[in-house]
N, C-alpha and C. Protein backbone atom coordinates (compact mmCIF):
# COMPACT_ATOMS: atom_id res chain seq x y z
N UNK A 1 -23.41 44.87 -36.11
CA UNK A 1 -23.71 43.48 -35.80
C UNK A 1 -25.07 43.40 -35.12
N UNK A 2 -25.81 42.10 -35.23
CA UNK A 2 -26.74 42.28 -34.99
C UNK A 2 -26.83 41.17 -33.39
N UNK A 3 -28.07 41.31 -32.79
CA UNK A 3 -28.05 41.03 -31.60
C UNK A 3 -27.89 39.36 -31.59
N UNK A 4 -27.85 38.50 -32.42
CA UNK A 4 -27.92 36.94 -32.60
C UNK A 4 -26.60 36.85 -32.46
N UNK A 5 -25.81 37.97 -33.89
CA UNK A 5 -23.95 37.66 -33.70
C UNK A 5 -23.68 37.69 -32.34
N UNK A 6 -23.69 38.96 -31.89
CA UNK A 6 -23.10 39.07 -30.18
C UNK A 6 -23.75 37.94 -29.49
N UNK A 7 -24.63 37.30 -29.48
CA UNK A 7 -25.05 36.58 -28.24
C UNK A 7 -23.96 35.06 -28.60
N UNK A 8 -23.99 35.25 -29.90
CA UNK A 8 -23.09 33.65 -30.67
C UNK A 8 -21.56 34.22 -29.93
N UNK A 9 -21.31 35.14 -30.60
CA UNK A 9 -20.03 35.58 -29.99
C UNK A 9 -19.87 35.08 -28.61
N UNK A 10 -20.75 35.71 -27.83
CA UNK A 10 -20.59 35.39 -26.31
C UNK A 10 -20.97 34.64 -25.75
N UNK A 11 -21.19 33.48 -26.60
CA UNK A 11 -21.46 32.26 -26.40
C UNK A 11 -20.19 31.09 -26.57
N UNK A 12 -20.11 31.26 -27.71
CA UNK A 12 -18.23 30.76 -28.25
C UNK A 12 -17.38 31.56 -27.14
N UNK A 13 -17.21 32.65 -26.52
CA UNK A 13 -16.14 32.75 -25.78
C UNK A 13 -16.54 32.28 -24.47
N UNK A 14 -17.76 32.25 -23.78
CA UNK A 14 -17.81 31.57 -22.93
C UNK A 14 -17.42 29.55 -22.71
N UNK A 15 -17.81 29.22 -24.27
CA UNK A 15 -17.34 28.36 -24.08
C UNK A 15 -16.00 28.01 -24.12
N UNK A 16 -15.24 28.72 -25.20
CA UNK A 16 -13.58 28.86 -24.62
C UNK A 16 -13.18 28.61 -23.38
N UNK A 17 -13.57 29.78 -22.80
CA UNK A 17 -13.39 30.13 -21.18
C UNK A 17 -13.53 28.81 -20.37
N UNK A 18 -14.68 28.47 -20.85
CA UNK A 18 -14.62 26.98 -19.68
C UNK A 18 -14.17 26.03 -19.71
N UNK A 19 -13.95 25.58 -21.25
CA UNK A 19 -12.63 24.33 -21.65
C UNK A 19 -11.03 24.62 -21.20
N UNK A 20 -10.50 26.55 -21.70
CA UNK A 20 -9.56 26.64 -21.01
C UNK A 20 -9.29 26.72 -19.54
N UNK A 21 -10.29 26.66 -18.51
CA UNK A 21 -10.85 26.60 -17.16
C UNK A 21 -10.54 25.22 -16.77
N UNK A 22 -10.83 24.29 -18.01
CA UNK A 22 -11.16 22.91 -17.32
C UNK A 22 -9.96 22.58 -17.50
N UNK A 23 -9.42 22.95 -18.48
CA UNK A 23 -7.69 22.11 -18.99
C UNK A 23 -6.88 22.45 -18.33
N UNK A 24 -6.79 23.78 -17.60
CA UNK A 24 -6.27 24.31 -16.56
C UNK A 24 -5.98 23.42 -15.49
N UNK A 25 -7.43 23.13 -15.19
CA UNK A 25 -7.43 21.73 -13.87
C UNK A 25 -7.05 21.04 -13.83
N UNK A 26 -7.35 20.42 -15.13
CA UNK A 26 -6.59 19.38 -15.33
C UNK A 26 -5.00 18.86 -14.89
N UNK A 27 -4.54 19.92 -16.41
CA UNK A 27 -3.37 20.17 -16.00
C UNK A 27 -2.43 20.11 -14.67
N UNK A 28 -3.42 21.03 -14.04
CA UNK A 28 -2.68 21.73 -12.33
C UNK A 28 -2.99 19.80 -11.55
N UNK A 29 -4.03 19.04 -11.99
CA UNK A 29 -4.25 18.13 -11.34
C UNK A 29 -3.44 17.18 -11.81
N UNK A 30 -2.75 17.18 -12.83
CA UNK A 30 -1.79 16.26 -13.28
C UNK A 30 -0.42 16.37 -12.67
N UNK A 31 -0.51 17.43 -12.88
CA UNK A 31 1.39 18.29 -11.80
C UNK A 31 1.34 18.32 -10.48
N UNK A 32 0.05 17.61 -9.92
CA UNK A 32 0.32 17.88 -8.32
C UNK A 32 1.12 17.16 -7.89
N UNK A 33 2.15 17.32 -7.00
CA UNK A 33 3.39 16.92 -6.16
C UNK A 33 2.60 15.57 -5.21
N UNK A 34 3.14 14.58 -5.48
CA UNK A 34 3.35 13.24 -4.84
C UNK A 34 4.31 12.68 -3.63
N UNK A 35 3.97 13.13 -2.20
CA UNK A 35 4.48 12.53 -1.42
C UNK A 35 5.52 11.51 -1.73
N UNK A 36 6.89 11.80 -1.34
CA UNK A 36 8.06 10.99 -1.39
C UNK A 36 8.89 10.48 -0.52
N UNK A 37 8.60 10.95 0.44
CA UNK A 37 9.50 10.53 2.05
C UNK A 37 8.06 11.00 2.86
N UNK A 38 8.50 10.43 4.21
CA UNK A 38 7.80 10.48 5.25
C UNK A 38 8.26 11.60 6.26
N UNK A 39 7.66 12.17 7.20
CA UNK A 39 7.38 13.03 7.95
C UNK A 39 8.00 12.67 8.91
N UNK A 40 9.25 12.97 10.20
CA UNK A 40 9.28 12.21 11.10
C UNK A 40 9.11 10.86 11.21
N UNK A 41 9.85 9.66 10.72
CA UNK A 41 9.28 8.76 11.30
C UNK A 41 9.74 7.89 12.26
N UNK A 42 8.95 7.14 13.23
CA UNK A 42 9.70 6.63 14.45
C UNK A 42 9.00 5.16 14.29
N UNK A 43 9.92 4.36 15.07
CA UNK A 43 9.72 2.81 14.88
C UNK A 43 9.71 2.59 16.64
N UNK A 44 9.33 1.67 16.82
CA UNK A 44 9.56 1.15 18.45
C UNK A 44 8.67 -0.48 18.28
N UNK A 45 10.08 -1.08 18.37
CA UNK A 45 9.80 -2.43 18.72
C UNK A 45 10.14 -3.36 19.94
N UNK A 46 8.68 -4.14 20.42
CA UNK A 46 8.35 -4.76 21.82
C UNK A 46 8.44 -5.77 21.96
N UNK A 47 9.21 -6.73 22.88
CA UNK A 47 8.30 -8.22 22.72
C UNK A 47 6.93 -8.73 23.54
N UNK A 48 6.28 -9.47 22.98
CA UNK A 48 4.76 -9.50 22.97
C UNK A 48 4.59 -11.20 23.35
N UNK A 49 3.12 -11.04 23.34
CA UNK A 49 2.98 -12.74 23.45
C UNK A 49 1.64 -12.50 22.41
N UNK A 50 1.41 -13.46 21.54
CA UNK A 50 -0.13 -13.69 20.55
C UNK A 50 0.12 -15.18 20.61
N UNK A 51 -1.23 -15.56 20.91
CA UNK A 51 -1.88 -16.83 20.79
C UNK A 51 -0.65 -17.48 21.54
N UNK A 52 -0.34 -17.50 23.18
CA UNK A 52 0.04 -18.28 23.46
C UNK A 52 1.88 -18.52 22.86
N UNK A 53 2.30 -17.45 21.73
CA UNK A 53 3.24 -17.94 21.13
C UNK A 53 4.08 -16.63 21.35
N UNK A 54 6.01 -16.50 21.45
CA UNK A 54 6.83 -15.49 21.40
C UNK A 54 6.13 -14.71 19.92
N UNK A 55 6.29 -13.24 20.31
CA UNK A 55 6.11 -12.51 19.15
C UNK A 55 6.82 -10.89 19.38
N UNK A 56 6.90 -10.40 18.35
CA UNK A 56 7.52 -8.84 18.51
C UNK A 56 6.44 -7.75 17.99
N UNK A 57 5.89 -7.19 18.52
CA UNK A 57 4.73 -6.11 18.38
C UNK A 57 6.21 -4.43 17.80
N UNK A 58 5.72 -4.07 16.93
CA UNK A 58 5.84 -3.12 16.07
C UNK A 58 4.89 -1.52 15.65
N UNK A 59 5.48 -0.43 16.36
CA UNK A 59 5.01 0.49 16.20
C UNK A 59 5.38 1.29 15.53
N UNK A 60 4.62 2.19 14.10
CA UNK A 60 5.49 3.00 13.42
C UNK A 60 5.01 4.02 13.45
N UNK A 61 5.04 5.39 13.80
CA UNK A 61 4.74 6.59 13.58
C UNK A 61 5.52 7.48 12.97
N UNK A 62 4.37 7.96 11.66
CA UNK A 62 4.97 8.98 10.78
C UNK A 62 3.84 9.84 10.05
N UNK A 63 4.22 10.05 9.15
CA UNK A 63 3.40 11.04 8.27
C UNK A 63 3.59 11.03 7.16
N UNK A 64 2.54 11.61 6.13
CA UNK A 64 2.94 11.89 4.52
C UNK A 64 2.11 13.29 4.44
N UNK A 65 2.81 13.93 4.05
CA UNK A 65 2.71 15.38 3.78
C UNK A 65 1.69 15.79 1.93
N UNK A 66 1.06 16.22 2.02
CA UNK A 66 0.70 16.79 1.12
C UNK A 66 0.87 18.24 0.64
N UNK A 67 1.90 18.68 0.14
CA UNK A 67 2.25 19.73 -0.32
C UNK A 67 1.57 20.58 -1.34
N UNK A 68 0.47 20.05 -1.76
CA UNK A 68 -0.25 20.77 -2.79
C UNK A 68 -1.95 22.06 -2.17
N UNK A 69 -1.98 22.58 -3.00
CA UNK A 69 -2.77 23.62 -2.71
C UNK A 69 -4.35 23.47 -2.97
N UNK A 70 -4.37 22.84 -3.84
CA UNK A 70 -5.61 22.49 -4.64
C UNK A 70 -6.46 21.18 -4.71
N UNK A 71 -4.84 19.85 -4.64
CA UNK A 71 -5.59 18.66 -4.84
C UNK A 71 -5.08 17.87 -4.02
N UNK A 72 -6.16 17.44 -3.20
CA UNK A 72 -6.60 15.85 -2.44
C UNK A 72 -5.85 15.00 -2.80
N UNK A 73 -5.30 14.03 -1.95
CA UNK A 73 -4.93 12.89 -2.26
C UNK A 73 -6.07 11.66 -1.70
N UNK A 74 -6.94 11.28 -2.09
CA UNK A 74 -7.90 9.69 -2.03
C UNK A 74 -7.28 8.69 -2.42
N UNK A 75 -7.57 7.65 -1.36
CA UNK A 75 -7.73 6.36 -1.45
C UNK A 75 -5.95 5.92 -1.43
N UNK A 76 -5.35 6.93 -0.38
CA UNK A 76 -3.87 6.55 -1.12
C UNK A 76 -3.52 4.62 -0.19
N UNK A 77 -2.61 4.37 -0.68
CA UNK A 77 -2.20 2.92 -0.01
C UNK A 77 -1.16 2.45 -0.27
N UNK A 78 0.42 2.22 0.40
CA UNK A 78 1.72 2.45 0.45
C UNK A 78 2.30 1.24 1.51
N UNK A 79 3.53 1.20 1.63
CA UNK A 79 3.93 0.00 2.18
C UNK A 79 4.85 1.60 2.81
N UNK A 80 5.47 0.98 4.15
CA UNK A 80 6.59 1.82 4.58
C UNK A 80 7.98 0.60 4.85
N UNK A 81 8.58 0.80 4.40
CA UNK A 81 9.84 -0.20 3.83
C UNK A 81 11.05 0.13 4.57
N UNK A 82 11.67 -0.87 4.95
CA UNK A 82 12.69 -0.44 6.10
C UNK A 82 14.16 -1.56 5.57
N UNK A 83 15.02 -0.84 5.29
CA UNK A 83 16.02 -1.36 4.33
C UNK A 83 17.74 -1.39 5.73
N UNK A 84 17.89 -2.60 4.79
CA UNK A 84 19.69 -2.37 6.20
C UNK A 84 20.50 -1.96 4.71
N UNK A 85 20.70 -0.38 5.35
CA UNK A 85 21.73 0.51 4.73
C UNK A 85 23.04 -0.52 3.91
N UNK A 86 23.27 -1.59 4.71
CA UNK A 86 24.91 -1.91 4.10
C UNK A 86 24.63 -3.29 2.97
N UNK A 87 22.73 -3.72 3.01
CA UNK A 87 22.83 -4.60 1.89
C UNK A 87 22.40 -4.48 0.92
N UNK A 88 21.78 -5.26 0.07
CA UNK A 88 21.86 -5.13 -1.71
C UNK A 88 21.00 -3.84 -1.85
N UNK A 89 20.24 -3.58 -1.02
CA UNK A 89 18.51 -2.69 -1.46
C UNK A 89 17.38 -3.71 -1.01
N UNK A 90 17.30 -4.56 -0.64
CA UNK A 90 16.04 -5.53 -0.42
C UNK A 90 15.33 -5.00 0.76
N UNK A 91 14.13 -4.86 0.90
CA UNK A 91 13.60 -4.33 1.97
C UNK A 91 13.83 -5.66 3.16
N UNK A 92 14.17 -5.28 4.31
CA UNK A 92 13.65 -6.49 5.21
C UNK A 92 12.63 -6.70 5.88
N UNK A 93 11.59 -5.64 5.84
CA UNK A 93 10.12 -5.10 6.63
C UNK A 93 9.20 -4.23 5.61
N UNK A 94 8.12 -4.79 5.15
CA UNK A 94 7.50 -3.66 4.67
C UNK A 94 6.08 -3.69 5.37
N UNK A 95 5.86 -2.32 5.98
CA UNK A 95 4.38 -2.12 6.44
C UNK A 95 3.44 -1.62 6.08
N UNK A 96 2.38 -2.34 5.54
CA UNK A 96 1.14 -1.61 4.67
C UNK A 96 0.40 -0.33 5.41
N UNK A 97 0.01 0.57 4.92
CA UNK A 97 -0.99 1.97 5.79
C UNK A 97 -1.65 2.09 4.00
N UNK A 98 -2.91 2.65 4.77
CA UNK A 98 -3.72 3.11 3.74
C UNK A 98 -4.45 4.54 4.85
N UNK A 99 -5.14 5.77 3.62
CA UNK A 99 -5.83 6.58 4.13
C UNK A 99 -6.68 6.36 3.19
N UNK A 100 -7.87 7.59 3.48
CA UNK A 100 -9.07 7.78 2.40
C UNK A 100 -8.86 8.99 1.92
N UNK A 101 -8.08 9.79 2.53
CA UNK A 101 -7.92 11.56 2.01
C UNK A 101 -6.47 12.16 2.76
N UNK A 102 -6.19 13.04 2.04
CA UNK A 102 -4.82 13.37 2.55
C UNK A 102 -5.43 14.89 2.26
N UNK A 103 -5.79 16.03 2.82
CA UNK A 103 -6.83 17.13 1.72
C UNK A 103 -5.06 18.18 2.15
N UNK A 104 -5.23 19.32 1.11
CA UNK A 104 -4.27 20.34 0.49
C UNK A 104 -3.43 20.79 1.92
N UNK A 105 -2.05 20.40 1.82
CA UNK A 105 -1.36 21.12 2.76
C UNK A 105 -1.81 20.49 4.33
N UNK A 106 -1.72 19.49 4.47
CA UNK A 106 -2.19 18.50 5.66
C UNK A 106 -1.04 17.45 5.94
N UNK A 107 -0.89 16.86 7.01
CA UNK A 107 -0.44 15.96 6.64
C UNK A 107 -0.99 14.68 7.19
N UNK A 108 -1.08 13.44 6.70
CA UNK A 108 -1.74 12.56 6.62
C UNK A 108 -0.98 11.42 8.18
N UNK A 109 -1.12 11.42 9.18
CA UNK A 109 -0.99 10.59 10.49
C UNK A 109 -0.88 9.35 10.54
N UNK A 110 0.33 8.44 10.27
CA UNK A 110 0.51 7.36 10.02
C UNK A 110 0.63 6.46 11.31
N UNK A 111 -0.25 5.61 11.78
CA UNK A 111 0.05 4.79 13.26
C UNK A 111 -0.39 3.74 13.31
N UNK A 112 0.66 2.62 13.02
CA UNK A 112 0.70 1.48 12.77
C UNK A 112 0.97 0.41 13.92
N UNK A 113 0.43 -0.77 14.16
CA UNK A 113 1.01 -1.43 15.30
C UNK A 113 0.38 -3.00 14.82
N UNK A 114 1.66 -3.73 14.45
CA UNK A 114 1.31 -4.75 14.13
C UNK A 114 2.19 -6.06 14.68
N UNK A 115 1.70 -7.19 14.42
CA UNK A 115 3.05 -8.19 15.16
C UNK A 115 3.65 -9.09 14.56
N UNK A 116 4.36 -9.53 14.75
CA UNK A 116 5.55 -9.99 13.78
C UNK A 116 6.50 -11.23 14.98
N UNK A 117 6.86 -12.47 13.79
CA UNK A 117 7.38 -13.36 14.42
C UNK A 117 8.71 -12.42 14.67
N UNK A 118 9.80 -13.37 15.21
CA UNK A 118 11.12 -13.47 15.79
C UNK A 118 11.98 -13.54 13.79
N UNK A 119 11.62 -14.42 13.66
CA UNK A 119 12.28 -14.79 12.13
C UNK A 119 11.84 -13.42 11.28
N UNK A 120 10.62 -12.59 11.45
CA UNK A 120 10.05 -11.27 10.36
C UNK A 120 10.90 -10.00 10.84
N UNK A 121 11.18 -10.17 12.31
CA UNK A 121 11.58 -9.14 12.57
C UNK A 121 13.07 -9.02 13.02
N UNK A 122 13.75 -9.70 13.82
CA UNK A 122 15.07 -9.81 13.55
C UNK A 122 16.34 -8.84 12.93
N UNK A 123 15.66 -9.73 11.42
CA UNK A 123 16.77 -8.89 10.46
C UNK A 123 17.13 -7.48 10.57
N UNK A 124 15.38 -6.58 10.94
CA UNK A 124 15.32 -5.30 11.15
C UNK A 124 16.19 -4.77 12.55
N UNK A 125 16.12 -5.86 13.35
CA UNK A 125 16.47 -5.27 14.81
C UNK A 125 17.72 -5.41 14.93
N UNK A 126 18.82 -6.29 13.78
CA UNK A 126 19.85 -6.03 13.51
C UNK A 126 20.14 -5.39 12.95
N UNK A 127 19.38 -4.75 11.65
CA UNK A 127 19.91 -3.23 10.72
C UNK A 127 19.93 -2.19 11.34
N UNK A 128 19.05 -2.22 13.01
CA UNK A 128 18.98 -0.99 13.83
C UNK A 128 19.97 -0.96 14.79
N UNK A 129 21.13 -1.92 14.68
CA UNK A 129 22.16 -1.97 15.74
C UNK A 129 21.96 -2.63 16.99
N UNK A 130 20.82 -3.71 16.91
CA UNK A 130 20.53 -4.01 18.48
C UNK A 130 20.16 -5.80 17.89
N UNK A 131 19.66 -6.56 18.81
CA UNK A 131 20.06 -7.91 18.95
C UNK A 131 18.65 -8.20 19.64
N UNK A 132 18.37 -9.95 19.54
CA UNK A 132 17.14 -10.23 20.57
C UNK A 132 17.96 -10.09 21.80
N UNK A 133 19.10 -10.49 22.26
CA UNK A 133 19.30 -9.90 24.15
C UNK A 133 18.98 -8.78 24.46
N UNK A 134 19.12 -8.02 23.41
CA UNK A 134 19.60 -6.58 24.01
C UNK A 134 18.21 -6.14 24.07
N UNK A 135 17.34 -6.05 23.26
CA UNK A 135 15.43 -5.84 22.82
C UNK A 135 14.98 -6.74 23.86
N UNK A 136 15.23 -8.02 24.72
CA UNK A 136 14.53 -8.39 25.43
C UNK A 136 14.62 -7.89 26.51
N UNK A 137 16.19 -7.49 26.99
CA UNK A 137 16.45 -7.00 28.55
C UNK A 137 16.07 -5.65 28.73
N UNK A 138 15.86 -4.96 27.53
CA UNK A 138 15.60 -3.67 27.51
C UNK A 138 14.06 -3.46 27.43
N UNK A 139 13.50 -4.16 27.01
CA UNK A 139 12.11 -4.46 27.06
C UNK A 139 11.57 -3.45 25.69
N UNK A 140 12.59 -3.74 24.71
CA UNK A 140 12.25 -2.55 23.61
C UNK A 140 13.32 -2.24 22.59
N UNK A 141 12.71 -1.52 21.94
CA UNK A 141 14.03 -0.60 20.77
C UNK A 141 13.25 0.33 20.40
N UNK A 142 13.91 1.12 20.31
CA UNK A 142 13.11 2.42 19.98
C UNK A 142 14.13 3.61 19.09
N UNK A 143 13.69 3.52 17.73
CA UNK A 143 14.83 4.52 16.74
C UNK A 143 13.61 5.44 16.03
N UNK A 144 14.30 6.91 16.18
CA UNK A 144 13.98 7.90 15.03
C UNK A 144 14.49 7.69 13.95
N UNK A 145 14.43 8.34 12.68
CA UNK A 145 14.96 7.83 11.51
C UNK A 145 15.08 9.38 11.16
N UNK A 146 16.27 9.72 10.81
CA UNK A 146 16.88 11.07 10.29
C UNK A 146 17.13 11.76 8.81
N UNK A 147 17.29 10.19 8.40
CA UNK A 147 17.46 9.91 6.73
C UNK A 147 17.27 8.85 6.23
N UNK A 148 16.74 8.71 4.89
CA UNK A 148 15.98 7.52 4.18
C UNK A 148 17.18 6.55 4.15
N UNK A 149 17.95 6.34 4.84
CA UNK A 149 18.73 5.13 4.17
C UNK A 149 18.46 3.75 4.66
N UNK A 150 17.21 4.03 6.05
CA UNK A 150 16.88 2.97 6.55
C UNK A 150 15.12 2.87 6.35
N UNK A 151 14.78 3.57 5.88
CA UNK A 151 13.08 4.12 5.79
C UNK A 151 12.72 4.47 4.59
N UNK A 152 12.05 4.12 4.05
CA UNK A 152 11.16 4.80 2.68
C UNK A 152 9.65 4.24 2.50
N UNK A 153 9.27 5.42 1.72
CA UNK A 153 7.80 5.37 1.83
C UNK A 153 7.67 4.97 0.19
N UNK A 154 6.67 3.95 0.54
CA UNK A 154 6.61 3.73 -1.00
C UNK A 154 5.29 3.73 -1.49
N UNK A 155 4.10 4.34 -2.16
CA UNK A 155 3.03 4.69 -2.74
C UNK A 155 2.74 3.84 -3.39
N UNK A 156 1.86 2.78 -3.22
CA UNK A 156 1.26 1.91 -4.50
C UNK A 156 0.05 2.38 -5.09
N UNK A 157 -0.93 3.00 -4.86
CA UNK A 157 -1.93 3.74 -5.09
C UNK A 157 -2.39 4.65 -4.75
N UNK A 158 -2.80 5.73 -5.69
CA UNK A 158 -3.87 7.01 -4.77
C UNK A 158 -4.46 7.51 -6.16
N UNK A 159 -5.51 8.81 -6.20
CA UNK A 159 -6.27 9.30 -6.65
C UNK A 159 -6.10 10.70 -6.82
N UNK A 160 -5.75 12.00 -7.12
CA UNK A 160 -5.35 12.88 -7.05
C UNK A 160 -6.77 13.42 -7.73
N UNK A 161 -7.57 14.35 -6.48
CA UNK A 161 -8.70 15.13 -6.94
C UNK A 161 -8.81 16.76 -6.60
N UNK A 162 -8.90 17.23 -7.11
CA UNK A 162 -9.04 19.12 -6.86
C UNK A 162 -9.92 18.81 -5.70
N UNK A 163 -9.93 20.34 -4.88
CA UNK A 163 -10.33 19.90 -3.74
C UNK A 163 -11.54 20.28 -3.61
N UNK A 164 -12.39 21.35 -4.75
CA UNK A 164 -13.34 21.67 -4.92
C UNK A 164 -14.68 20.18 -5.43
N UNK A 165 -13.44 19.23 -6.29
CA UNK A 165 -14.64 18.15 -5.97
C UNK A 165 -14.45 17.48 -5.27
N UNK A 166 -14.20 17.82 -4.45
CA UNK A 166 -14.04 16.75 -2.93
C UNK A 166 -14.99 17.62 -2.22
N UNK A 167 -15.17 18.78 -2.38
CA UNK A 167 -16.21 19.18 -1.09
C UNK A 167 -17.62 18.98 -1.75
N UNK A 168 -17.56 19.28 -2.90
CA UNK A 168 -18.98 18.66 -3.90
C UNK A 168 -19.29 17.51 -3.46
N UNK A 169 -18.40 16.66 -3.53
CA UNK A 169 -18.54 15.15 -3.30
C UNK A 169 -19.07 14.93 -1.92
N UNK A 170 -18.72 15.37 -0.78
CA UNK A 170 -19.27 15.42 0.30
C UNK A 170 -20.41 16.56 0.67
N UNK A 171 -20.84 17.63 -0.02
CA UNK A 171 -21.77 18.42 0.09
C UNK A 171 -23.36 17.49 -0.08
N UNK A 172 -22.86 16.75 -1.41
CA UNK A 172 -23.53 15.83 -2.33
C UNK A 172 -24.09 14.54 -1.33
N UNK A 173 -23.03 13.87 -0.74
CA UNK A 173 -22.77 12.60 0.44
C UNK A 173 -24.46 13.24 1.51
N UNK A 174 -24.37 14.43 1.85
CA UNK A 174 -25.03 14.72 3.13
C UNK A 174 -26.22 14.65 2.71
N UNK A 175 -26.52 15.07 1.29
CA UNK A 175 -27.77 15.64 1.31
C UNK A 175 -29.07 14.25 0.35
């Protein structure tokens, strides 16, 4: 063979190599595992005053785990949904969180604090076993959540990127 074949040769297998390289990624970026429950999560609800008016201030701390090795989660944005175990399935609370990156094997720090009438929140403070007397004299409620039957995380959007272009992407950002 002459020196043109081999270089063609090793030209065609290099390009092999890098399509089966890329489809690889692909692939592995298509199968990456999607956060499905939350991390610990804890609720603690206050009563408050806004604008002069009764209100219930709402704290949620949790997490979403990224279990993958390779790929980023960007731009994710999810409601955290808080359901009374004994009715149809209807959420009675849902709380929006968004991140910009969740990167491989991290987990993403959810800390929410928002306020809410008497009529928004209620329903919840009865699915948690407690009442407005009992939340006012106590100056609170405060529940861990052990199992999804009162909590779920629900994902409306994200981006799933290898994590090698995520550091490109920011190598790129600096310079």
């Amino acid at each position: 063979m002459n020196d043109k074949s081999n270089m063609s040769l090793k030209i065609m297998f290099s390009i092999r190599s890098i399509i089966v390289a890329l489809a690889s990624g692909v692939i592995l970026v298509g199968c990456a595992k999607i956060p499905d429950r939350l991390v610990s999560p804890m609720i603690k609800i206050e009563p408050a005053v806004v604008e002069n008016k009764e209100a219930y201030k709402i704290m949620v701390s949790t997490g979403i785990q990224n279990e993958n090795s390779d790929v980023a989660l960007v731009n994710v944005k999810g409601n955290i949904n808080f359901y009374d175990h004994r009715s149809d399935g209807t959420a009675l609370l849902s709380v929006p969180f968004d991140f910009l990156i969740v990167l491989p094997f991290d987990t993403g720090i959810i800390e929410i604090e928002k306020f809410y009438s008497e009529n928004e929140i209620m329903p919840l403070v009865a699915a948690l076993g407690s009442n407005k007397e009992k939340l006012l004299s106590e100056k609170g409620l405060e529940r861990s959540f052990i199992d999804d039957t009162n909590i779920r995380l629900e994902l409306s959007s994200y981006e799933k990127k290898h994590i090698l272009d995520v550091l490109k992407e920011r190598v790129n950002e600096k310079n």
